[in-house]
Protein backbone atom coordinates (compact mmCIF):
# COMPACT_ATOMS: atom_id res chain seq x y z
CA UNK A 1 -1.70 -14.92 -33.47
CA UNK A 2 -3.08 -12.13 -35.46
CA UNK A 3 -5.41 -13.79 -37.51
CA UNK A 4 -7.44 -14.63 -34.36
CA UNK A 5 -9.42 -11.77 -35.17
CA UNK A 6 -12.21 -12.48 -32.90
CA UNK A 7 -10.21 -13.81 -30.14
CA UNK A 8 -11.75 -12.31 -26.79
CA UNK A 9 -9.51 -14.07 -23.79
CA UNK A 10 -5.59 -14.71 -23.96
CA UNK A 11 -4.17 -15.79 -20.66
CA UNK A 12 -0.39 -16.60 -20.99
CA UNK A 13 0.38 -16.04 -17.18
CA UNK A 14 3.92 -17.66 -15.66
CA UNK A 15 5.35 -18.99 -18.61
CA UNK A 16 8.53 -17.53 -18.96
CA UNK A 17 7.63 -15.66 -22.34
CA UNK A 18 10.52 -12.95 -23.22
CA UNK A 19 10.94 -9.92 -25.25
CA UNK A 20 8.26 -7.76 -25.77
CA UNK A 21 4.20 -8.01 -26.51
CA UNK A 22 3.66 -9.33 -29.83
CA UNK A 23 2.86 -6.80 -32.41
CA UNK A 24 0.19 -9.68 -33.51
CA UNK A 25 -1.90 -9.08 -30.45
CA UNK A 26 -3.15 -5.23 -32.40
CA UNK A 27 -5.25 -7.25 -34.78
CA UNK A 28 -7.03 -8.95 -31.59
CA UNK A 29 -9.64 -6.03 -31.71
CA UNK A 30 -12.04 -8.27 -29.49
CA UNK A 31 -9.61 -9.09 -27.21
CA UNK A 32 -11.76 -8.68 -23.66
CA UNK A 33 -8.96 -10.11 -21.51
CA UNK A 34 -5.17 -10.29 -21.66
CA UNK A 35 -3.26 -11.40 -19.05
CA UNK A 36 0.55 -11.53 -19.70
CA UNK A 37 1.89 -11.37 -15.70
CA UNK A 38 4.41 -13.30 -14.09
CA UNK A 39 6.46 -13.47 -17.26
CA UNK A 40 9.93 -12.21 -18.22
CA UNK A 41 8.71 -9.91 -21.05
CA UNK A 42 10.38 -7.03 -21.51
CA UNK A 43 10.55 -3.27 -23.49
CA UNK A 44 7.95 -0.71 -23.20
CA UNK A 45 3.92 -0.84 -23.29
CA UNK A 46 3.60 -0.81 -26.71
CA UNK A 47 0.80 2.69 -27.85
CA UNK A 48 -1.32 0.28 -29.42
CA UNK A 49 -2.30 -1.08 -26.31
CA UNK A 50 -4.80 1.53 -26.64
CA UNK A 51 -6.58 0.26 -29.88
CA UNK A 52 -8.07 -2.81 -28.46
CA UNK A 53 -10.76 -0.71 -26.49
CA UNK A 54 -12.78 -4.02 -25.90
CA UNK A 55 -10.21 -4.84 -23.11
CA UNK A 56 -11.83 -4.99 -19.60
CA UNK A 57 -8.56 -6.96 -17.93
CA UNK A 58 -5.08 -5.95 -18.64
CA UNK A 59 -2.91 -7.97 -16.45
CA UNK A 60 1.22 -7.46 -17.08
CA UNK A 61 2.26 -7.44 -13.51
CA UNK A 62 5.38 -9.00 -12.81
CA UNK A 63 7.40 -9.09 -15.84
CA UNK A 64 10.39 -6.39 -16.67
CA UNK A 65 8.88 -3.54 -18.33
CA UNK A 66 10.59 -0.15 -18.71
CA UNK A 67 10.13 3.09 -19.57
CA UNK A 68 6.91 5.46 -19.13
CA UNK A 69 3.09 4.75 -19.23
CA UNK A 70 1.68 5.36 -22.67
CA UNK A 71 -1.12 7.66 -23.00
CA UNK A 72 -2.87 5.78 -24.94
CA UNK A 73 -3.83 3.00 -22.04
CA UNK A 74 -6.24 6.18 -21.11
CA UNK A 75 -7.93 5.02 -24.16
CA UNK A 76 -9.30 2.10 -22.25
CA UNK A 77 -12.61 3.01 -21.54
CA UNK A 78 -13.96 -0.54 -20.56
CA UNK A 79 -11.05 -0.85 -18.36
CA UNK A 80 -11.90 -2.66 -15.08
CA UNK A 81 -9.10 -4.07 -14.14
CA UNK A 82 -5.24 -2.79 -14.32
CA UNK A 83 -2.45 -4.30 -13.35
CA UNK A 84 1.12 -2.95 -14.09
CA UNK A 85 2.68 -3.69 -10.62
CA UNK A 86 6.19 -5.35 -9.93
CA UNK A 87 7.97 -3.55 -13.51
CA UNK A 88 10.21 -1.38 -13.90
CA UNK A 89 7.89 1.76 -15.16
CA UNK A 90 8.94 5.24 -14.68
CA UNK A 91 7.48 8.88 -15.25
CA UNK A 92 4.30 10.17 -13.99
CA UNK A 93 1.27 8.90 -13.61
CA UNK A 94 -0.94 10.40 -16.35
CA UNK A 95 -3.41 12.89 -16.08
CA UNK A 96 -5.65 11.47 -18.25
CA UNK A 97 -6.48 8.57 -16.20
CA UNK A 98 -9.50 9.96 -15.69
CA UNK A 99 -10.75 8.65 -18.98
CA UNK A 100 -10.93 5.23 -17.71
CA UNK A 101 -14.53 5.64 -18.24
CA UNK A 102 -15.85 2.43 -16.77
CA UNK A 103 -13.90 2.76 -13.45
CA UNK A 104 -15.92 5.95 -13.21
CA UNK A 105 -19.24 4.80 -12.29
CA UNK A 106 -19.95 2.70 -9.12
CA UNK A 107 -21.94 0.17 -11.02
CA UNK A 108 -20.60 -2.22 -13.50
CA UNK A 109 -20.90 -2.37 -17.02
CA UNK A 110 -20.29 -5.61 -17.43
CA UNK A 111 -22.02 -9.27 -16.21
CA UNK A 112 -19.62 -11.91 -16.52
CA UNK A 113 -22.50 -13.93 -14.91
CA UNK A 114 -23.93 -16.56 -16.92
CA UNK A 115 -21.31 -15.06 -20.80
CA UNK A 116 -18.98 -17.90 -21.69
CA UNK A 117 -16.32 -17.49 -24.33
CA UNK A 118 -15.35 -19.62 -26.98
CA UNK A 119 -11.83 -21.68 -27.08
CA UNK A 120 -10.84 -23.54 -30.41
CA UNK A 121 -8.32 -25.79 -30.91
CA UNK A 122 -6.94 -25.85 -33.98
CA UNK A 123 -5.62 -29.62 -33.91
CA UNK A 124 -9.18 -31.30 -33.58
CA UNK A 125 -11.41 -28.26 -35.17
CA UNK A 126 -13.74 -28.81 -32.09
CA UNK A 127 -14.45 -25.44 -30.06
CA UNK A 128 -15.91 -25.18 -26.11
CA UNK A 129 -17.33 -22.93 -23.82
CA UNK A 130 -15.26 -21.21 -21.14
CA UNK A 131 -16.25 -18.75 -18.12
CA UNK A 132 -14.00 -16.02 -17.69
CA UNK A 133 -11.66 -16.17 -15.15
CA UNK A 134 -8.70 -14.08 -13.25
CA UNK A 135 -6.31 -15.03 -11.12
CA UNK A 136 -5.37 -11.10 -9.36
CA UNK A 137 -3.10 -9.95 -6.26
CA UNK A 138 -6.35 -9.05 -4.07
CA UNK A 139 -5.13 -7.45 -0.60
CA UNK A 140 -1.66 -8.98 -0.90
CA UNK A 141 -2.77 -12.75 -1.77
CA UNK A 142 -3.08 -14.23 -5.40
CA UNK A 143 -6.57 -14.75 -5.01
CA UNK A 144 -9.35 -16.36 -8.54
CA UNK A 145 -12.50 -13.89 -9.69
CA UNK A 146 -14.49 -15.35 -11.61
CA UNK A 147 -18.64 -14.08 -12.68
CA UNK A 148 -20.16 -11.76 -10.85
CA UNK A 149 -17.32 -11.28 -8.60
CA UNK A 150 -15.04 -10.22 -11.62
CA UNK A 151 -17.36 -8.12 -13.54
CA UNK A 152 -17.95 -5.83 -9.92
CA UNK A 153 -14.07 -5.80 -9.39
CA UNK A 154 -12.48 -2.36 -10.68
CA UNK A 155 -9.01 -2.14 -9.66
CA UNK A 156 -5.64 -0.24 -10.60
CA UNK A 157 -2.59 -1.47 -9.83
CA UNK A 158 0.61 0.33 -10.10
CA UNK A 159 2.95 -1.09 -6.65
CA UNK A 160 6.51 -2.08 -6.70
CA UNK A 161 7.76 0.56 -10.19
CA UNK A 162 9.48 3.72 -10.52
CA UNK A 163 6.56 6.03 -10.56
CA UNK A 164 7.51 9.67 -9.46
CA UNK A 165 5.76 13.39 -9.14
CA UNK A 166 2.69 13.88 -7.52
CA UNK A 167 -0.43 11.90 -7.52
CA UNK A 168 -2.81 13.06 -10.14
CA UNK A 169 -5.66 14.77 -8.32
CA UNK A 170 -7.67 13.48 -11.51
CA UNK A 171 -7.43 10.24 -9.84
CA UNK A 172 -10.56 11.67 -7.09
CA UNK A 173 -13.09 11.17 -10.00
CA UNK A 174 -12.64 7.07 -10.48
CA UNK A 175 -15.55 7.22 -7.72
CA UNK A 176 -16.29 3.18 -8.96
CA UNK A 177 -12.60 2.20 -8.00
CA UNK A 178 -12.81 -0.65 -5.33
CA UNK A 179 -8.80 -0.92 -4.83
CA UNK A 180 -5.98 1.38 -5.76
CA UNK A 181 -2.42 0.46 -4.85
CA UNK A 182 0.54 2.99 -5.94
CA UNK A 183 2.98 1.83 -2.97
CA UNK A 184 6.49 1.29 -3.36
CA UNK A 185 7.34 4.11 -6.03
CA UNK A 186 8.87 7.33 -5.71
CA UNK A 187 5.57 9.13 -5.19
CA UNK A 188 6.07 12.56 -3.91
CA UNK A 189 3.89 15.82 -2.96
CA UNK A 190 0.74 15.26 -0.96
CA UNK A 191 -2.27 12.97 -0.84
CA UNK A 192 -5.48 14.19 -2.92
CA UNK A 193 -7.06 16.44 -1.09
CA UNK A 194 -10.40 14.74 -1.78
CA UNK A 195 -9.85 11.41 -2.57
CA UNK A 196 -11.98 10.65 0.04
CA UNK A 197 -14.41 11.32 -3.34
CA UNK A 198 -13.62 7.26 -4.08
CA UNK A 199 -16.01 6.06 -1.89
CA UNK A 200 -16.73 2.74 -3.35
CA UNK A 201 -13.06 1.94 -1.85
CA UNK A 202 -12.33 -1.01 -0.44
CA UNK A 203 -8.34 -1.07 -0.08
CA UNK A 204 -6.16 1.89 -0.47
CA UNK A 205 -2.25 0.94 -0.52
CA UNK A 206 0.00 4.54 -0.61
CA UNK A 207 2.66 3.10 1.50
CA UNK A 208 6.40 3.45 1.23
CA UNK A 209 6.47 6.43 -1.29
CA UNK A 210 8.20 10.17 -0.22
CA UNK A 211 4.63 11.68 0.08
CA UNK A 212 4.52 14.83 2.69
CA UNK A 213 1.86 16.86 4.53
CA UNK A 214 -1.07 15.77 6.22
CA UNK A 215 -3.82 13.04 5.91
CA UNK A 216 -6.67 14.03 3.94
CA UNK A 217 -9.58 14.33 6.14
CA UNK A 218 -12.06 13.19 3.72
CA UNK A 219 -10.53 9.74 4.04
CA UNK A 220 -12.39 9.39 7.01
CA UNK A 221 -15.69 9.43 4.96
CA UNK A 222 -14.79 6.34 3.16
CA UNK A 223 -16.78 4.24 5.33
CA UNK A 224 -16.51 0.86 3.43
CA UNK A 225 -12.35 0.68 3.55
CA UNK A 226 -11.13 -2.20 4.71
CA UNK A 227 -7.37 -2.41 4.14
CA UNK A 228 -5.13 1.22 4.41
CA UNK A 229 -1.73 1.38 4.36
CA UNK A 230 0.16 5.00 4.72
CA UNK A 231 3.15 3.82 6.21
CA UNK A 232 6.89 4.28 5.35
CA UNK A 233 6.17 8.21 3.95
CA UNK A 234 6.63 11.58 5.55
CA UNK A 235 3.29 12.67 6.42
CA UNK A 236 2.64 15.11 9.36
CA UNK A 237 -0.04 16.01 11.89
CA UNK A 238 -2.92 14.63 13.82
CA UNK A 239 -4.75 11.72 11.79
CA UNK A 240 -8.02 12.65 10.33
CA UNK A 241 -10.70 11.66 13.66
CA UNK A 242 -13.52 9.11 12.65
CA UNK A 243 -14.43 5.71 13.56
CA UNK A 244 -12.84 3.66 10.52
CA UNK A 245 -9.36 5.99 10.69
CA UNK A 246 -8.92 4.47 14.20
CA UNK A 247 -9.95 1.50 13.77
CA UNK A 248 -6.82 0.56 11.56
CA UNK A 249 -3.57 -1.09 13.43
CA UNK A 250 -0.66 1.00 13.86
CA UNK A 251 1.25 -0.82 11.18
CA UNK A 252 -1.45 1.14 8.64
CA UNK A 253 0.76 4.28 9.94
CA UNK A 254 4.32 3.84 10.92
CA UNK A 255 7.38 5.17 9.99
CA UNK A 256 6.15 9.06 9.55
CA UNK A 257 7.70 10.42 12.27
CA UNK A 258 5.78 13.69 12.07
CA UNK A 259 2.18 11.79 12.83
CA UNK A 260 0.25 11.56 15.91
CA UNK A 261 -3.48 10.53 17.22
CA UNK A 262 -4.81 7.28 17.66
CA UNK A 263 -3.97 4.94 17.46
CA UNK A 264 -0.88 5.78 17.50
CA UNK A 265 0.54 6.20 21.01
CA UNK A 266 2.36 9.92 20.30
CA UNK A 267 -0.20 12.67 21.47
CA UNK A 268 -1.13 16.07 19.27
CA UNK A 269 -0.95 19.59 21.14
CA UNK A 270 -1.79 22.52 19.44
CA UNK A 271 0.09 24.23 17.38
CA UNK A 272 0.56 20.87 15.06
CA UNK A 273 3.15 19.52 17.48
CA UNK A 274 3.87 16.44 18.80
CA UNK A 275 4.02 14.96 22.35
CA UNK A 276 5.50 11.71 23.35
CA UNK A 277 3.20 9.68 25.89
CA UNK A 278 6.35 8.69 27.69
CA UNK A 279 6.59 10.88 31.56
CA UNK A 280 9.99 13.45 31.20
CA UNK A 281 12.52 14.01 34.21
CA UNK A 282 12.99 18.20 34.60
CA UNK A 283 16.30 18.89 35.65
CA UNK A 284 14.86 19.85 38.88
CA UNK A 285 13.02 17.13 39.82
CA UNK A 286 16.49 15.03 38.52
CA UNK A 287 18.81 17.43 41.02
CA UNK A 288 16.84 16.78 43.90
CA UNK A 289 16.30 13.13 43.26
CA UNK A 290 20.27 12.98 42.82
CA UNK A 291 20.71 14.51 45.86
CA UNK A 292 18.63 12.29 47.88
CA UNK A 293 20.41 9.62 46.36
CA UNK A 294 24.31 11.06 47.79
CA UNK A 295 22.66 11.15 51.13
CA UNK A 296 20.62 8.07 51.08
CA UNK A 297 24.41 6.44 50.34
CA UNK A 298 26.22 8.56 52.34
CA UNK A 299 24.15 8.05 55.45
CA UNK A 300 24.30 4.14 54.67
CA UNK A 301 27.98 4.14 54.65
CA UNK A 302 28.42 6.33 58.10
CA UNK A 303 26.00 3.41 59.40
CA UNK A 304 27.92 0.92 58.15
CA UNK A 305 31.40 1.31 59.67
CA UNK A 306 30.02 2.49 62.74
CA UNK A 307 28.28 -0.78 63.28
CA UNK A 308 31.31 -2.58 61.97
CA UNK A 309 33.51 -0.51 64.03
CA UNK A 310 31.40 -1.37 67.14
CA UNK A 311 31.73 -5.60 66.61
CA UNK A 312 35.36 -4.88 66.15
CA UNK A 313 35.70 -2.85 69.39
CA UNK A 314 33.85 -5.36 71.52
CA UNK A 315 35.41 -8.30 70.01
CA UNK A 316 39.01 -7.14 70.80
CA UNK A 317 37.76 -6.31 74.58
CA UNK A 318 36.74 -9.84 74.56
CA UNK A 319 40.09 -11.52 72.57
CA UNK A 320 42.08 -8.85 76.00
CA UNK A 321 40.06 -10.29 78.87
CA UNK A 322 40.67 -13.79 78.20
CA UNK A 323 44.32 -13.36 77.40
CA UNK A 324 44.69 -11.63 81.06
C-alpha cells in the first residue's frame, strides 16, 4: 500500500482487519482521510501517525488499541476530525493538544464543497471521481458528513478508554471545536475553569468520569450548546444560573449527589449546602401528632364497647322478659 504515494482517502471501516496499522500507510504523505474504525486492530498508535500532516480525518474508533496517546498526533495541524473512542487507551491526555492548529480557529480551513478525489483501480487502469465522505458518531447516532457539512465539522473524540489525570486546561484554546466527548474514562480533578472559552460548542459529553468540584460558570456563556452531559461524576454546588444551563433535562446532571439548582429538584442554601425539596417531620411536631393518634384510638375503643356493651345489656333484658 505504500507505493500509493499520492493516495489522499483510505476508508477500511468494519472489516474485521487485525493487528496493527500498516507500517505502509507512512509513505501515504497525502493521505487527507483515514478511517480505520469498527475494526479489530490492535497495538499502539504507531508515532508516525504524526508524519502524514495532510490528515484532516483520523477515524480509529472502535477497534482494540492500547497503551498511551503519542505525542506526535499533536503534530496534526490540519486535524478536524478525531476519533479514538471505544479503545483501550490509557495515560493522560496530552498537553500539547493545543497544537491542533486547525481546531483552533472558528472558521474552516478546508471546503470539501465542490473537491473530488481520485479512486483507481488497478484491474481495469480506469480512475473516477469521488466526494469525500464520513460516516462519524454525531450526538450518539452514526450519522454521514459529507461537503460543506464535513469540512465545518471539528470534533475530538476520546469516550469509552482509560484516560486518567486531569483535563488539560490547554484544551480552553480549541475555541473552533464544535463537539468534544471525553466520557467514560477515569477523568479526575475539576472541569476547566474556562472552557466556557469553546464557544463554537455544540455538544459537550464529560459524563461518567471521577471529576470533583463545581461547574464552571463560564459554561453558561456557551450559548450555542445543544447536547451536555455531566452526569455520573462528583461535582458539587449550585449549577452555574443562565438560560441554556436550565434548559437541559435532569438526566444532563444526575448522579452527583453534591449538586443542586434547577432543574434539579434539590434546593441550594448558603453556605454551599444542600436542601431537599421534600417537607421534614421535627420530633415535636411527630410527638404531638403521636399523641393525638393514642387518644384518637383510645377514645374510639372506650366508644366502642360501651356501645357494644349497651346492645348486649338490652338484648339480655329482652331474651329475660319473654322467658318470664
Amino acid at each position: 500500500m505504500g507505493w500509493l504515494l499520492d493516495l489522499q482517502a483510505l476508508l477500511l471501516r468494519n472489516n474485521n482487519l487485525i493487528e496493527g496499522i500498516p507500517l505502509s500507510i507512512r509513505n501515504c504523505t497525502e493521505l487527507v482521510m483515514l478511517d480505520l474504525s469498527e475494526n479489530k486492530l490492535s497495538g499502539s498508535i504507531p508515532d508516525w501517525i504524526g508524519t502524514n500532516k495532510e490528515l484532516q480525518i483520523l477515524n480509529l474508533r472502535k477497534n482494540q488499541f492500547y497503551g498511551s496517546l503519542p505525542l506526535e498526533v499533536c503534530c496534526l495541524r490540519n486535524i478536524q476530525v478525531l476519533d479514538l473512542s471505544l479503545n483501550n487507551l490509557s495515560g493522560k491526555i496530552p498537553k500539547c493538544i493545543q497544537n491542533l492548529t486547525s481546531m483552533l480557529q472558528t472558521t474552516s480551513l478546508v471546503d470539501y464543497e465542490g473537491h473530488s478525489y481520485m479512486l483507481f483501480y488497478c484491474s481495469t487502469g480506469i480512475g473516477m471521481s469521488y466526494n469525500l465522505k464520513a460516516w462519524l458518531t454525531w450526538k450518539g447516532s452514526k450519522q454521514m458528513f459529507m461537503n460543506k457539512g464535513l469540512s465545518l465539522l471539528k470534533s475530538i473524540d476520546l469516550s469509552s478508554n482509560h484516560f486518567s489525570e486531569e483535563i488539560p486546561t490547554e484544551i480552553e484554546k480549541l475555541h473552533g471545536l464544535i463537539s468534544l466527548n471525553l466520557s467514560r474514562n477515569n477523568l479526575i480533578g475539576k472541569i476547566p475553569s474556562n472552557i466556557g472559552k469553546l464557544t463554537s460548542l455544540d455538544s459537550l459529553d464529560l459524563s461518567r468520569n471521577q471529576l470533583v468540584g463545581s461547574i464552571p460558570p463560564s459554561l453558561a456563556q456557551i450559548y450555542g450548546l445543544g447536547v451536555l452531559d455531566l452526569s455520573h461524576n462528583h461535582l458539587t454546588g449550585e449549577i452555574p444560573i443562565g438560560t441554556q444551563l436550565q434548559s437541559f433535562s435532569i438526566s444532563s446532571y444526575e448522579d452527583n449527589l453534591n449538586l443542586c439548582g434547577p432543574p434539579l429538584e434539590k434546593l441550594c442554601i448558603k453556605g454551599g449546602s444542600t436542601q431537599e425539596p421534600n417537607v421534614e417531620v421535627h420530633e415535636h411536631d411527630y410527638s404531638l401528632f403521636n399523641d393525638f393518634f393514642v387518644s384518637m384510638t383510645f377514645g374510639f375503643v372506650i366508644s366502642f364497647f360501651m356501645v357494644f356493651g349497651s346492645i348486649l345489656f338490652k338484648s339480655s333484658r329482652k331474651r329475660a322478659y319473654f322467658n318470664s
